[in-house]
N, C-alpha and C. Protein backbone atom coordinates (compact mmCIF):
# COMPACT_ATOMS: atom_id res chain seq x y z
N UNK A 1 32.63 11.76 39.80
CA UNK A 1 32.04 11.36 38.53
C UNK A 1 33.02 11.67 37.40
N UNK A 2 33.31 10.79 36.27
CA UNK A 2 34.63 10.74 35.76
C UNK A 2 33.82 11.37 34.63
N UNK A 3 34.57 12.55 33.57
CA UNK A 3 33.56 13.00 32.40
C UNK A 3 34.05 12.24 31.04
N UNK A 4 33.55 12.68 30.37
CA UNK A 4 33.24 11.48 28.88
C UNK A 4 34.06 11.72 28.44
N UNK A 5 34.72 11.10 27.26
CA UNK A 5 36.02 11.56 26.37
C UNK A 5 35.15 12.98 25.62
N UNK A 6 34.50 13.34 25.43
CA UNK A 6 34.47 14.16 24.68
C UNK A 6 34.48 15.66 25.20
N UNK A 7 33.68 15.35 26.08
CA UNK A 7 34.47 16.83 27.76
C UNK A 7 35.78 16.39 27.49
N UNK A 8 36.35 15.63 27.75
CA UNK A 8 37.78 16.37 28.09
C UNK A 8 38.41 16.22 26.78
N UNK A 9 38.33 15.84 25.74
CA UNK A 9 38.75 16.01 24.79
C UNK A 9 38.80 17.42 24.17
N UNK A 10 37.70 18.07 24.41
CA UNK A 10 36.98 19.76 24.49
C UNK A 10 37.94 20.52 24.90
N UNK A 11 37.87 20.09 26.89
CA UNK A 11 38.94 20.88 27.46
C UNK A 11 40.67 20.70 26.85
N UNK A 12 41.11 19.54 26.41
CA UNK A 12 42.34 19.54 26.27
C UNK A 12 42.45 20.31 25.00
N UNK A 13 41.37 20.81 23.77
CA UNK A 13 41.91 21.10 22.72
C UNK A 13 41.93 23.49 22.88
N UNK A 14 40.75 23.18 23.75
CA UNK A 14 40.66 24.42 24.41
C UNK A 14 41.86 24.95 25.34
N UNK A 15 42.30 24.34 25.81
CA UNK A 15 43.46 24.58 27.04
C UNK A 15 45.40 25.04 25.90
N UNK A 16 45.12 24.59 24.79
CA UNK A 16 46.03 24.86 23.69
C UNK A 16 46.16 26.25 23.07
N UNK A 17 47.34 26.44 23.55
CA UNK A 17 47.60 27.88 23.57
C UNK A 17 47.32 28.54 21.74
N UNK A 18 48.41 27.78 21.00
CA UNK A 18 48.26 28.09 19.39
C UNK A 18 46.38 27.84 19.20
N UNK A 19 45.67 27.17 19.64
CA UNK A 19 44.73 27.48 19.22
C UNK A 19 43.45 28.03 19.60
N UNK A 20 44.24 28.54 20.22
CA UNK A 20 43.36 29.97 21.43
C UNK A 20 44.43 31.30 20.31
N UNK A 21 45.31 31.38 19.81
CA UNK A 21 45.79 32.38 18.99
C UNK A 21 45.49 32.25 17.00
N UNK A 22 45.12 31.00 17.31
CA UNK A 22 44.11 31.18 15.72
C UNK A 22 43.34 31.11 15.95
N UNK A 23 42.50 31.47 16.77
CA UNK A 23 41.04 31.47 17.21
C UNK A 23 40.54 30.06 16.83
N UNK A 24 40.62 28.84 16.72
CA UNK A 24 40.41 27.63 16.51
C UNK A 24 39.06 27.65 17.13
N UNK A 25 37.52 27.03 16.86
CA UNK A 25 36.25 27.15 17.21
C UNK A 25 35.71 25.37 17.24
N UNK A 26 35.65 24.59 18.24
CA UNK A 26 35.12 23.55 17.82
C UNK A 26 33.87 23.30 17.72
N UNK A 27 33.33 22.66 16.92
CA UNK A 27 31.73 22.65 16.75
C UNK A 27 31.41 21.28 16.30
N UNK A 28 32.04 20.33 16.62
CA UNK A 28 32.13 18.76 16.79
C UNK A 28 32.70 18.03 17.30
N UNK A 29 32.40 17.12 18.34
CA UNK A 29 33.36 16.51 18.90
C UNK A 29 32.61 15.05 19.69
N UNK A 30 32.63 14.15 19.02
CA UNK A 30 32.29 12.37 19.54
C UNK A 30 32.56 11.23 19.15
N UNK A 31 32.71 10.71 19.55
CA UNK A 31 33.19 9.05 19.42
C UNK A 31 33.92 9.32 17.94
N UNK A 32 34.89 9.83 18.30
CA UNK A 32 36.35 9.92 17.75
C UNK A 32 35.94 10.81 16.28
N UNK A 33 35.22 11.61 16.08
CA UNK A 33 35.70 12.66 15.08
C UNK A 33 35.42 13.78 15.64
N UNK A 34 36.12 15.28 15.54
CA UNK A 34 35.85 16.23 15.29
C UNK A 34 35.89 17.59 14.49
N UNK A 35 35.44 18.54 14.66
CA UNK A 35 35.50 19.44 13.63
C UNK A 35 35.51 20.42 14.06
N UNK A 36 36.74 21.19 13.63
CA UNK A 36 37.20 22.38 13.90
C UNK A 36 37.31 23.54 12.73
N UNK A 37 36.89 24.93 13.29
CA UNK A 37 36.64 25.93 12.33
C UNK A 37 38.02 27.19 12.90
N UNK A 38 39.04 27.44 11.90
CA UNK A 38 39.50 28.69 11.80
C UNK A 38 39.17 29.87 11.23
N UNK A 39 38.77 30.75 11.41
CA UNK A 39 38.41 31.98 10.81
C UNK A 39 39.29 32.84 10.19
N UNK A 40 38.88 33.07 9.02
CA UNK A 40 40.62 34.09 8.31
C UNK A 40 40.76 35.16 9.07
N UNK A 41 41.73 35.08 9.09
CA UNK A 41 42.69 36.71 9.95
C UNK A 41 43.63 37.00 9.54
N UNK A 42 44.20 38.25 8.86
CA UNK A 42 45.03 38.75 8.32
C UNK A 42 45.85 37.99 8.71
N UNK A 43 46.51 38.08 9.67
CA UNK A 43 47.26 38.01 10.58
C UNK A 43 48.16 36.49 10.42
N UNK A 44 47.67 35.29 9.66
CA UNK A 44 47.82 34.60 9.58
C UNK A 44 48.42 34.25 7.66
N UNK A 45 48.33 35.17 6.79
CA UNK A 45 48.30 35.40 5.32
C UNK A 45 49.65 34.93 5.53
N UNK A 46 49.86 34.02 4.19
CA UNK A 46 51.37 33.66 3.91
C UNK A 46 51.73 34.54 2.84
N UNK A 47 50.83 35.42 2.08
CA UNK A 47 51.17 35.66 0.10
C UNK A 47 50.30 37.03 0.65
N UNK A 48 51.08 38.21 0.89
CA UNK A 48 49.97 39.34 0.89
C UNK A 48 49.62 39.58 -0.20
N UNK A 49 50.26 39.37 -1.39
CA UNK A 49 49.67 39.65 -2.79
C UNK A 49 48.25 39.22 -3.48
N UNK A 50 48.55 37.74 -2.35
CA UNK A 50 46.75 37.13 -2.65
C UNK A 50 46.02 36.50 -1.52
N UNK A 51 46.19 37.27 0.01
CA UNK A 51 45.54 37.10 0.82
C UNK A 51 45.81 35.78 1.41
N UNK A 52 46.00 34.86 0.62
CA UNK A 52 46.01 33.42 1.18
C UNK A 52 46.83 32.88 2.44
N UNK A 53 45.46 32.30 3.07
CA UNK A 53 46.01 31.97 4.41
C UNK A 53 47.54 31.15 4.68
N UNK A 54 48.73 31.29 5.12
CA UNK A 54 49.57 30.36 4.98
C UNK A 54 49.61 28.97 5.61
N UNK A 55 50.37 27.93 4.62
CA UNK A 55 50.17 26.57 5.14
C UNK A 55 50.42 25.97 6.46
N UNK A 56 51.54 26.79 7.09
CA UNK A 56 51.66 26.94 8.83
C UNK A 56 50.13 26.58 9.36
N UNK A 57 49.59 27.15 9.43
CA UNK A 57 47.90 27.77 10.13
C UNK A 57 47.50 26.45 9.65
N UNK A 58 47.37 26.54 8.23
CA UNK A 58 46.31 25.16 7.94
C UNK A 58 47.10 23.83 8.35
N UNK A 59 48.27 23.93 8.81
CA UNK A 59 48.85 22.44 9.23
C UNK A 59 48.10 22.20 10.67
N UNK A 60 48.41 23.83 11.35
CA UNK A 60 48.49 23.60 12.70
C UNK A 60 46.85 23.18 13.04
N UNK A 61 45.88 23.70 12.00
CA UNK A 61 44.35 23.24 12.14
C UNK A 61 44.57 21.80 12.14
N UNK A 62 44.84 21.35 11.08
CA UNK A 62 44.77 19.97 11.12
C UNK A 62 45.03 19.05 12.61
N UNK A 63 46.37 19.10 12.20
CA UNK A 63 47.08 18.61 13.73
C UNK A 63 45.94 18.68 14.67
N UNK A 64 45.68 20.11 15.15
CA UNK A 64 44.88 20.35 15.98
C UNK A 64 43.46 18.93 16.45
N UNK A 65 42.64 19.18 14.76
CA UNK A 65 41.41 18.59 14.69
C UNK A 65 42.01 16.71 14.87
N UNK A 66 42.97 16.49 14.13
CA UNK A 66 43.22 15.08 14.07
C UNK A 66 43.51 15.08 15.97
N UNK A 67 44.16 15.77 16.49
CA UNK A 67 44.33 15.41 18.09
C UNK A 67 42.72 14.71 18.96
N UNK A 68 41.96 16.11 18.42
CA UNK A 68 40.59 15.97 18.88
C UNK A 68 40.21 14.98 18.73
N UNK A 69 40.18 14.55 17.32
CA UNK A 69 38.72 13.14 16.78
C UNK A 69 40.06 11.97 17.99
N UNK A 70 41.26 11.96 18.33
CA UNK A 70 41.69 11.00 19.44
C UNK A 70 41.35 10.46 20.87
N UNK A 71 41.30 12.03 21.04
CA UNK A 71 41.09 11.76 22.41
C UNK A 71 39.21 11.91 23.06
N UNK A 72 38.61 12.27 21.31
CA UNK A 72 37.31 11.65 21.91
C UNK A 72 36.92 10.65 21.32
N UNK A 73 37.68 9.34 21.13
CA UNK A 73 37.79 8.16 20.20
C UNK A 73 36.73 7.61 21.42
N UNK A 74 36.40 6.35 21.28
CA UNK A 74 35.09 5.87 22.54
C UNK A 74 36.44 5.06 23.75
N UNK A 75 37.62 4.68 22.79
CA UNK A 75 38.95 4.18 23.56
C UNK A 75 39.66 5.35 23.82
N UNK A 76 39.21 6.66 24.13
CA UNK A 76 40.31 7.51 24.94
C UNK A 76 41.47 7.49 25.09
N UNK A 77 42.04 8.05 24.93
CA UNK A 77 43.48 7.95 25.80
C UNK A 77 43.27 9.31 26.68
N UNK A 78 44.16 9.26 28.01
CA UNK A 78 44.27 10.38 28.43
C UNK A 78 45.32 11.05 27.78
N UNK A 79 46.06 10.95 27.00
CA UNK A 79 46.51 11.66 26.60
C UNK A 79 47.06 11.78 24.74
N UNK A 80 47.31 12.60 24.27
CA UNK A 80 48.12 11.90 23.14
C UNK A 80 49.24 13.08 22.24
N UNK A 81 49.60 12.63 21.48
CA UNK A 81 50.98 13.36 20.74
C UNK A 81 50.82 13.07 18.85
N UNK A 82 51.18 14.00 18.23
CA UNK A 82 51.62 13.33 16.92
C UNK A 82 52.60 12.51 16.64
N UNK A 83 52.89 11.30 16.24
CA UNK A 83 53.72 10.57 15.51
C UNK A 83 54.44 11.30 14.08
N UNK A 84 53.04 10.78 13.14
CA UNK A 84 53.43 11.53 12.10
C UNK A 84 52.05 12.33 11.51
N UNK A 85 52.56 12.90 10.56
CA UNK A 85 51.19 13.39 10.02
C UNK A 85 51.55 13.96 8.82
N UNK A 86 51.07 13.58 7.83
CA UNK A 86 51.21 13.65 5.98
C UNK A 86 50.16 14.54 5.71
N UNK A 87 50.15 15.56 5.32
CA UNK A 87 49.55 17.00 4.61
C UNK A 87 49.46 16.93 3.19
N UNK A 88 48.83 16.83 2.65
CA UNK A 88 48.32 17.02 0.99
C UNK A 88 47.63 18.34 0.53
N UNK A 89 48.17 19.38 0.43
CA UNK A 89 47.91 20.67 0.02
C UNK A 89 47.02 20.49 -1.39
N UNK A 90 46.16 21.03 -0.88
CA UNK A 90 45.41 20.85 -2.99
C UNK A 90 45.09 22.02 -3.43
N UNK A 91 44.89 23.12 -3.01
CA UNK A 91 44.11 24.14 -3.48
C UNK A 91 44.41 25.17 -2.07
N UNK A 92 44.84 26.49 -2.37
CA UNK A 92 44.72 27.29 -1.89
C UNK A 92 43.36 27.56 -0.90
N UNK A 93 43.65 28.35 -0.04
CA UNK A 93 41.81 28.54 0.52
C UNK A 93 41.32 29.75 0.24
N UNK A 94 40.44 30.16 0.12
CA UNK A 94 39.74 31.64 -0.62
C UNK A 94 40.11 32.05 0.65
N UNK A 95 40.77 33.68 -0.16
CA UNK A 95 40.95 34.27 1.05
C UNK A 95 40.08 35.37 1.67
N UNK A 96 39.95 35.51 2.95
CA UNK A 96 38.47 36.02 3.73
C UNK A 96 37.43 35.12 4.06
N UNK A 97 37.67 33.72 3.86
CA UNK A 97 36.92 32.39 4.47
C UNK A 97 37.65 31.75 5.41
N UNK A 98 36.46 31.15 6.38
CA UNK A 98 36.87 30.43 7.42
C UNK A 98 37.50 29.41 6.74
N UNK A 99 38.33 28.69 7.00
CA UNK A 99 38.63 27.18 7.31
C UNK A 99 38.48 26.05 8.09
N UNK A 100 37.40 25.25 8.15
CA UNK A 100 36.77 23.90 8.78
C UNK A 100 37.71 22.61 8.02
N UNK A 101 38.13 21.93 9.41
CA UNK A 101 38.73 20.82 9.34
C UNK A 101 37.71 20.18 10.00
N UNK A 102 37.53 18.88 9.54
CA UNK A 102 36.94 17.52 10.18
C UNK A 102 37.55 16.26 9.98
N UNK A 103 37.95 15.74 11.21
CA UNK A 103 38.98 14.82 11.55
C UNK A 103 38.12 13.17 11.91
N UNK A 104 38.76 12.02 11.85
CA UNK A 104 37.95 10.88 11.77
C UNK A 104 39.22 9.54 12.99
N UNK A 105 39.15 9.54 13.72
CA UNK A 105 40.27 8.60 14.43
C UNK A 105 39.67 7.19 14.14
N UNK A 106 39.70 6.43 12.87
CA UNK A 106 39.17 5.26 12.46
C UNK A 106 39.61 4.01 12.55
N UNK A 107 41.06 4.39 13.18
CA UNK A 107 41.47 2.78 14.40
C UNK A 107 42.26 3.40 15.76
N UNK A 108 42.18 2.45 16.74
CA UNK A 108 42.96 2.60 17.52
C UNK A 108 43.78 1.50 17.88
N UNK A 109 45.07 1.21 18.46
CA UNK A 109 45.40 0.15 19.24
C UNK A 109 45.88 0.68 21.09
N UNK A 110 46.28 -0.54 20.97
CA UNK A 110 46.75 -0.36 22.61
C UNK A 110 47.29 1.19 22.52
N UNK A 111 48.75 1.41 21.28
CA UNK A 111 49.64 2.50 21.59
C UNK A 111 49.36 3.50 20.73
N UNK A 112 48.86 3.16 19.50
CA UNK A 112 48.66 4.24 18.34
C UNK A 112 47.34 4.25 18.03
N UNK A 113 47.08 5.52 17.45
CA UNK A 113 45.76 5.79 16.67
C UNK A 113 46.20 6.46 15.76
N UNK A 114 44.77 6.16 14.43
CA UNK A 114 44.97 6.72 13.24
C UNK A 114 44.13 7.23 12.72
N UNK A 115 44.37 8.49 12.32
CA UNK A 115 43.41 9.10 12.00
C UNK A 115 43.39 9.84 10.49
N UNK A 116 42.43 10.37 10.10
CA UNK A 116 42.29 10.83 8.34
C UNK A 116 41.64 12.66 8.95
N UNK A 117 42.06 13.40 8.17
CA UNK A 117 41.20 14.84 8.02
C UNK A 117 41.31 14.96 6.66
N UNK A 118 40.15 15.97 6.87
CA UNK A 118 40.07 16.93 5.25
C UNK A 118 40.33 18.44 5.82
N UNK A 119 40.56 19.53 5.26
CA UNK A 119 40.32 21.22 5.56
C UNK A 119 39.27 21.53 4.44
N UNK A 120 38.22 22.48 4.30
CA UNK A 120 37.98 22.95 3.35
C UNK A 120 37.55 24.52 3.62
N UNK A 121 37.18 25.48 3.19
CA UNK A 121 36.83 26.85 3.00
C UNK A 121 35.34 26.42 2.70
N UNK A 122 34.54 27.50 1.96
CA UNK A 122 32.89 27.36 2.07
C UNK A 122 32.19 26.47 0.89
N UNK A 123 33.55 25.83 0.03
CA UNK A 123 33.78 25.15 -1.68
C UNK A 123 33.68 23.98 -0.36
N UNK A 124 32.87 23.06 -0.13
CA UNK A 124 33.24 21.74 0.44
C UNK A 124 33.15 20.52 -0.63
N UNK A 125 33.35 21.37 -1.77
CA UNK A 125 33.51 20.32 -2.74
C UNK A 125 34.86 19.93 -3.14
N UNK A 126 35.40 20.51 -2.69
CA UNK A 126 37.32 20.23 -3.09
C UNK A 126 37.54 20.97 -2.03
N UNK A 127 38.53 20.14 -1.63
CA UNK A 127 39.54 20.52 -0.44
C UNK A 127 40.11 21.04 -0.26
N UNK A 128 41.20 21.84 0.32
CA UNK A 128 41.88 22.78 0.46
C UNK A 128 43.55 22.07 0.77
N UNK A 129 43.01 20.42 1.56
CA UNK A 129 44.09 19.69 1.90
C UNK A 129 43.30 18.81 2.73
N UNK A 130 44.36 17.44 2.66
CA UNK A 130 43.41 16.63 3.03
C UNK A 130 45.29 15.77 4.34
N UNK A 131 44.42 15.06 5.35
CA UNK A 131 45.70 14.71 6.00
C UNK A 131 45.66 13.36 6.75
N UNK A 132 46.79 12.25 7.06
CA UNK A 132 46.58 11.58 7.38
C UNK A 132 47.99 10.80 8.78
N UNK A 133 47.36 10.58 9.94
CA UNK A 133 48.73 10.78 10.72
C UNK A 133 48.48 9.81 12.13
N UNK A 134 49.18 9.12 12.46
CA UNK A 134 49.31 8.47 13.47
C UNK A 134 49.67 9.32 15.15
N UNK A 135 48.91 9.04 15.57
CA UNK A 135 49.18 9.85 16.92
C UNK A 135 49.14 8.58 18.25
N UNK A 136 50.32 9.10 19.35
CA UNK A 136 50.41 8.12 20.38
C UNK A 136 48.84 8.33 21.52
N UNK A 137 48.70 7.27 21.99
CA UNK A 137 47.39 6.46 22.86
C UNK A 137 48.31 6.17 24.52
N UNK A 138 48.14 7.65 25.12
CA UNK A 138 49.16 7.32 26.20
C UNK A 138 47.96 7.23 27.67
N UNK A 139 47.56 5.91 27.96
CA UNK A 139 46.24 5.23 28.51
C UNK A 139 46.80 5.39 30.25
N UNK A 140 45.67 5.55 31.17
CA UNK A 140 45.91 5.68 32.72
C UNK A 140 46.87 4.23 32.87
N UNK A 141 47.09 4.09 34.02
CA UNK A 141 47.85 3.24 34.29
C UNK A 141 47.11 2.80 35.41
């Protein structure tokens, strides 16, 4: 019995080492969006002067979430990669708040998909950064 894109979309984002070390939490995942939560951890601060999480972390969320909303697109791929991916930093994130990304894969073709995220902290009224990035559609054969 073959499982749904969104099982294995689960397992492939779970099986990722960097986000098994930012504690990355998914709590959405179907017909091509999902949403992923980082939790602040010192450990991750770019500015000890003002706590703030560094932009490393919040890229690698992104990336992360835009992978997800792919590979549980309803056109699957078994597999996929970033192309590119454009980051728009807007606002720092309060520091000692989680960070939730939610990702949208709103076309696909044969080879590429494209997808849009936002990040925000517990303000989901302004963003923290918002992102937009083509990722490869590498399909069974």
């Amino acid at each position: 019995m073959a499982m749904d894109p969104d099982q294995i979309a689960r397992q492939f984002i779970e099986a990722i080492p960097h986000a098994q070390a930012l504690g990355m939490e998914i709590s959405l995942i179907e017909r091509g969006v999902a949403e992923i939560t980082m939790p602040y951890d010192p450990r991750f601060v770019g500015d000890p002067a003002t706590g703030v999480i560094a932009g490393g972390a919040v890229s690698a969320l992104l990336d992360t979430c835009c992978g997800a909303a792919v590979m549980c697109h309803p056109e699957a791929p078994i597999g996929t990669a970033t192309i590119d991916l454009r980051i728009d930093y807007m606002r720092s994130a309060t520091p000692g708040e989680p960070i939730t990304t939610r990702a949208e894969c709103y076309h696909i073709t044969r080879s590429v998909a494209f997808v849009r995220a936002s990040a925000f902290d517990t303000n989901r009224a302004h963003p923290v950064a918002a992102a937009t990035g083509a990722f490869t559609v590498e399909r069974q054969r």
